[in-house]
Protein backbone atom coordinates (compact mmCIF):
# COMPACT_ATOMS: atom_id res chain seq x y z
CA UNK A 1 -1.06 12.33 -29.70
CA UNK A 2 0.82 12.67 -32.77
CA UNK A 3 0.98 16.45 -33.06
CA UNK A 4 1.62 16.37 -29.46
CA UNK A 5 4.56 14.54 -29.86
CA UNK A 6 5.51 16.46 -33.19
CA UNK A 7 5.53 19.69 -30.79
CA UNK A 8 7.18 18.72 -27.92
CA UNK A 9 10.00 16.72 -29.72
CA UNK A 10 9.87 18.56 -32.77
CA UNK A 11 9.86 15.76 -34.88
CA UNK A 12 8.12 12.20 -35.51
CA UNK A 13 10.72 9.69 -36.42
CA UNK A 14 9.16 6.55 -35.13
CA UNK A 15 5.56 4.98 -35.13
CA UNK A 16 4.95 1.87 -33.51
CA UNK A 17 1.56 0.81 -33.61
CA UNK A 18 1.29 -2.08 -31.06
CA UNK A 19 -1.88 -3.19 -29.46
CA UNK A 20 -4.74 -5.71 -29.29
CA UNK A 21 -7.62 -7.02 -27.53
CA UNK A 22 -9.29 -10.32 -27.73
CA UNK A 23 -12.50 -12.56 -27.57
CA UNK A 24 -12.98 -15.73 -28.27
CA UNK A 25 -15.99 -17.27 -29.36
CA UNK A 26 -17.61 -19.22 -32.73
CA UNK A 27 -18.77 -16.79 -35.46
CA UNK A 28 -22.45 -17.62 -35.12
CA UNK A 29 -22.05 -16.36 -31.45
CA UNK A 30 -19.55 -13.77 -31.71
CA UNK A 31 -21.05 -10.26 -30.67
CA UNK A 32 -21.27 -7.67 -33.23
CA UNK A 33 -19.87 -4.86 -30.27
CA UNK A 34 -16.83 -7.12 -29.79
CA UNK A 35 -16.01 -7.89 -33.62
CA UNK A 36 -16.48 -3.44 -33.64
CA UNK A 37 -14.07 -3.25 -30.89
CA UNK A 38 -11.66 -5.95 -31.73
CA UNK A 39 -11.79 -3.72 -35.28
CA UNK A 40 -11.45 -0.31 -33.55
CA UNK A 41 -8.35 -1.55 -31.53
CA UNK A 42 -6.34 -3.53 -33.13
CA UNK A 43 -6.70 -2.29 -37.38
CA UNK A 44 -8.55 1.05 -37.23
CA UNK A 45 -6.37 2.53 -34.62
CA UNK A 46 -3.54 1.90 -36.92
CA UNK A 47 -4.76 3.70 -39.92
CA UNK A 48 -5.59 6.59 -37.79
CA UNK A 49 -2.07 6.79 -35.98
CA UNK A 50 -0.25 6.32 -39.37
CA UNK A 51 -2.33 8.81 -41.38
CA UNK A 52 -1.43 11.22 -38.85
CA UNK A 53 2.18 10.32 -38.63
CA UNK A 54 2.94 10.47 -42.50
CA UNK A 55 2.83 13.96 -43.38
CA UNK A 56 5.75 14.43 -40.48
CA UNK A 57 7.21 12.05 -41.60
CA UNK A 58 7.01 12.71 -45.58
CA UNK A 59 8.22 16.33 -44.61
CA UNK A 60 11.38 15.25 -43.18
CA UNK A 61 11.78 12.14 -45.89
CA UNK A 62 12.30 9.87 -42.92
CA UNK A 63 10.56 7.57 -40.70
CA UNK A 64 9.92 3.99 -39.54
CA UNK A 65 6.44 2.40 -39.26
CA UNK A 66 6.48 -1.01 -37.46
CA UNK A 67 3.08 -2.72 -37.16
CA UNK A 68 2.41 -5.62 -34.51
CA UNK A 69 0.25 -8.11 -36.80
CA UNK A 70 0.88 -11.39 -34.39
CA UNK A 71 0.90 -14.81 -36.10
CA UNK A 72 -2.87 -14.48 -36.71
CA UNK A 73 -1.36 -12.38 -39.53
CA UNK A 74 -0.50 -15.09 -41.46
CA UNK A 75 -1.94 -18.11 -40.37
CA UNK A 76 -5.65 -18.03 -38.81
CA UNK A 77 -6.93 -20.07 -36.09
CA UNK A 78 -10.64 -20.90 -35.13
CA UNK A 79 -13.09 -18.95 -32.87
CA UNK A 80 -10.79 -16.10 -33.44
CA UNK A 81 -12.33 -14.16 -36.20
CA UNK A 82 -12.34 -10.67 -35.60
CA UNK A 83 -8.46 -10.65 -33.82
CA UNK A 84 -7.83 -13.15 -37.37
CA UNK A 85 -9.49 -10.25 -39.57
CA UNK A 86 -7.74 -7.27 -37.78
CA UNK A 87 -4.45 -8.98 -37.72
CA UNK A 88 -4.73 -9.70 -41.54
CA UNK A 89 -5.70 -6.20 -42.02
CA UNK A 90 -2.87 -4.96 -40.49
CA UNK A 91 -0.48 -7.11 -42.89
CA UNK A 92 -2.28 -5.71 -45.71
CA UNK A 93 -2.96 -2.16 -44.50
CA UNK A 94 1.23 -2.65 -43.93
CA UNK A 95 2.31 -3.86 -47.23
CA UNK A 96 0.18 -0.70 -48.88
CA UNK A 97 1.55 2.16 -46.79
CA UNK A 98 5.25 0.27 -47.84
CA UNK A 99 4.07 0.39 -51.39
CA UNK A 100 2.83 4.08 -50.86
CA UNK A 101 6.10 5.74 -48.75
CA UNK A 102 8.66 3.80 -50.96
CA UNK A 103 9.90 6.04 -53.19
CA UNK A 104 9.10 9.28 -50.85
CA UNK A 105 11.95 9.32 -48.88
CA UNK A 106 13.90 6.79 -46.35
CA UNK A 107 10.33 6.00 -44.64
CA UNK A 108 9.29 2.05 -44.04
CA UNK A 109 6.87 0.48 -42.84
CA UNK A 110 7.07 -3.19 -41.37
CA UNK A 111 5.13 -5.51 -39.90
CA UNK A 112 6.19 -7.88 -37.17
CA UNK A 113 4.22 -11.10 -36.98
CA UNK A 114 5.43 -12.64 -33.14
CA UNK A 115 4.02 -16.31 -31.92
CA UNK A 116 2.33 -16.78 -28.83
CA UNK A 117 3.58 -15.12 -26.41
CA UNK A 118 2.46 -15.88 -22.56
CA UNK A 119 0.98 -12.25 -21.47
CA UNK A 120 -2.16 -11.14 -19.76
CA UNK A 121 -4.43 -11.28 -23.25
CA UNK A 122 -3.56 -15.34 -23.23
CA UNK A 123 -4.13 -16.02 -20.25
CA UNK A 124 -7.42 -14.57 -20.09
CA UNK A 125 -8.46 -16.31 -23.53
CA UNK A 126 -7.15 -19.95 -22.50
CA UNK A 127 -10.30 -21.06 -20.62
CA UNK A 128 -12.90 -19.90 -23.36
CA UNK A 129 -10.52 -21.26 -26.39
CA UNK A 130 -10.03 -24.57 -24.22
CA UNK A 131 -13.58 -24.68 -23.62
CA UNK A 132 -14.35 -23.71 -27.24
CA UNK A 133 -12.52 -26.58 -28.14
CA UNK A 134 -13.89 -29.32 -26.01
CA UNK A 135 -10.84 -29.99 -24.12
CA UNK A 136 -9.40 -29.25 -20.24
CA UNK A 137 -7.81 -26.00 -19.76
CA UNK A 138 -4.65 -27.84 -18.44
CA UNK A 139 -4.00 -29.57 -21.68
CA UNK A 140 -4.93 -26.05 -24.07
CA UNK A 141 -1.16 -25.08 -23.84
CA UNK A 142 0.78 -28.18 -24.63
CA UNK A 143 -1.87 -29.53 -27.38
CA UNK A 144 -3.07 -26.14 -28.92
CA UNK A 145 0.03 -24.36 -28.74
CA UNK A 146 2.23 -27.44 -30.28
CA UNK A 147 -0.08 -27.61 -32.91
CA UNK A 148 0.63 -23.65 -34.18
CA UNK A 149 4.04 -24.30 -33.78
CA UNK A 150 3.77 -27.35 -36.42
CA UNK A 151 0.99 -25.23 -38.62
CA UNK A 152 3.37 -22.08 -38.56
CA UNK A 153 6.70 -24.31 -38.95
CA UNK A 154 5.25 -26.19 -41.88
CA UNK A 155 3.97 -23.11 -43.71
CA UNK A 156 7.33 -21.07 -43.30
CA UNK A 157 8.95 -23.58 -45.01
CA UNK A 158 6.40 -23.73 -47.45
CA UNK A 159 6.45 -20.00 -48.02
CA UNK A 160 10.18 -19.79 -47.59
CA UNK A 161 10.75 -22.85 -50.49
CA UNK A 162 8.07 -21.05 -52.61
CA UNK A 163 10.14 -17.24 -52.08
């Protein structure tokens, strides 16, 4: 995919690596083929596409890298392990290619961590998390999602008083 679109475009100036799947579940019961998959999407898929991408871009010294890491970069929640791991890679795996491309050239890489957002991965997790959790499905969104925004509120300010 990348050579393809060095070839037809003749030139790689962008890389957005933006994907994930999900499945929710304790770890004592979470299946070893979903953690691989959850792995194999959303962090390994990354490393592949930018490993590809950075000799184009190193060539030309130019390029942008932007990584989707979701809030589960930064602040975990339960029964969500493997997306929690992956998305914590991918803040990590960010932060190193940053580290690596800085002084090669105008290349970045960035990592964008967004909140919940309502979309067709959600919705299909909200019965199992609500269910996970012991409480109705009707009430998951109001009581789960007001307590993120209080976790994640709290620790920005926390991280933003400690930067």
């Amino acid at each position: 995919m990348i050579k393809r679109t060095q070839d037809d475009f003749n030139g790689l100036d962008i890389l957005v690596n933006n994907v994930g799947i999900q499945f929710v579940s304790p770890v004592q019961d979470f299946p070893e083929e979903k953690w691989d998959a959850i792995m194999d999407v959303c962090l390994n898929s990354a490393f592949h596409s930018t490993k590809a991408a950075l000799p184009y871009m190193l060539e030309q010294k130019w390029g942008r890298i932007i990584n989707t890491g979701s809030m589960h970069a930064l602040v975990a929640s339960p029964y969500k392990s493997a997306y929690n791991a992956a998305k914590h890679g991918i803040a990590g795996f960010t932060k190193t290619v940053g580290l690596e491309v800085a002084q090669k050239g105008n290349i970045t890489c960035n990592c964008i961590c967004p909140g919940y957002v309502l979309t067709d991965l959600i919705k299909n997790q909200l019965k199992d998390t609500a269910k996970a959790r012991g409480i109705p499905e009707v009430m998951h969104l109001d009581v789960i999602l007001s307590v993120y925004h209080y976790t994640i509120t709290w620790r920005m300010m926390v991280l933003l008083y400690v930067w």
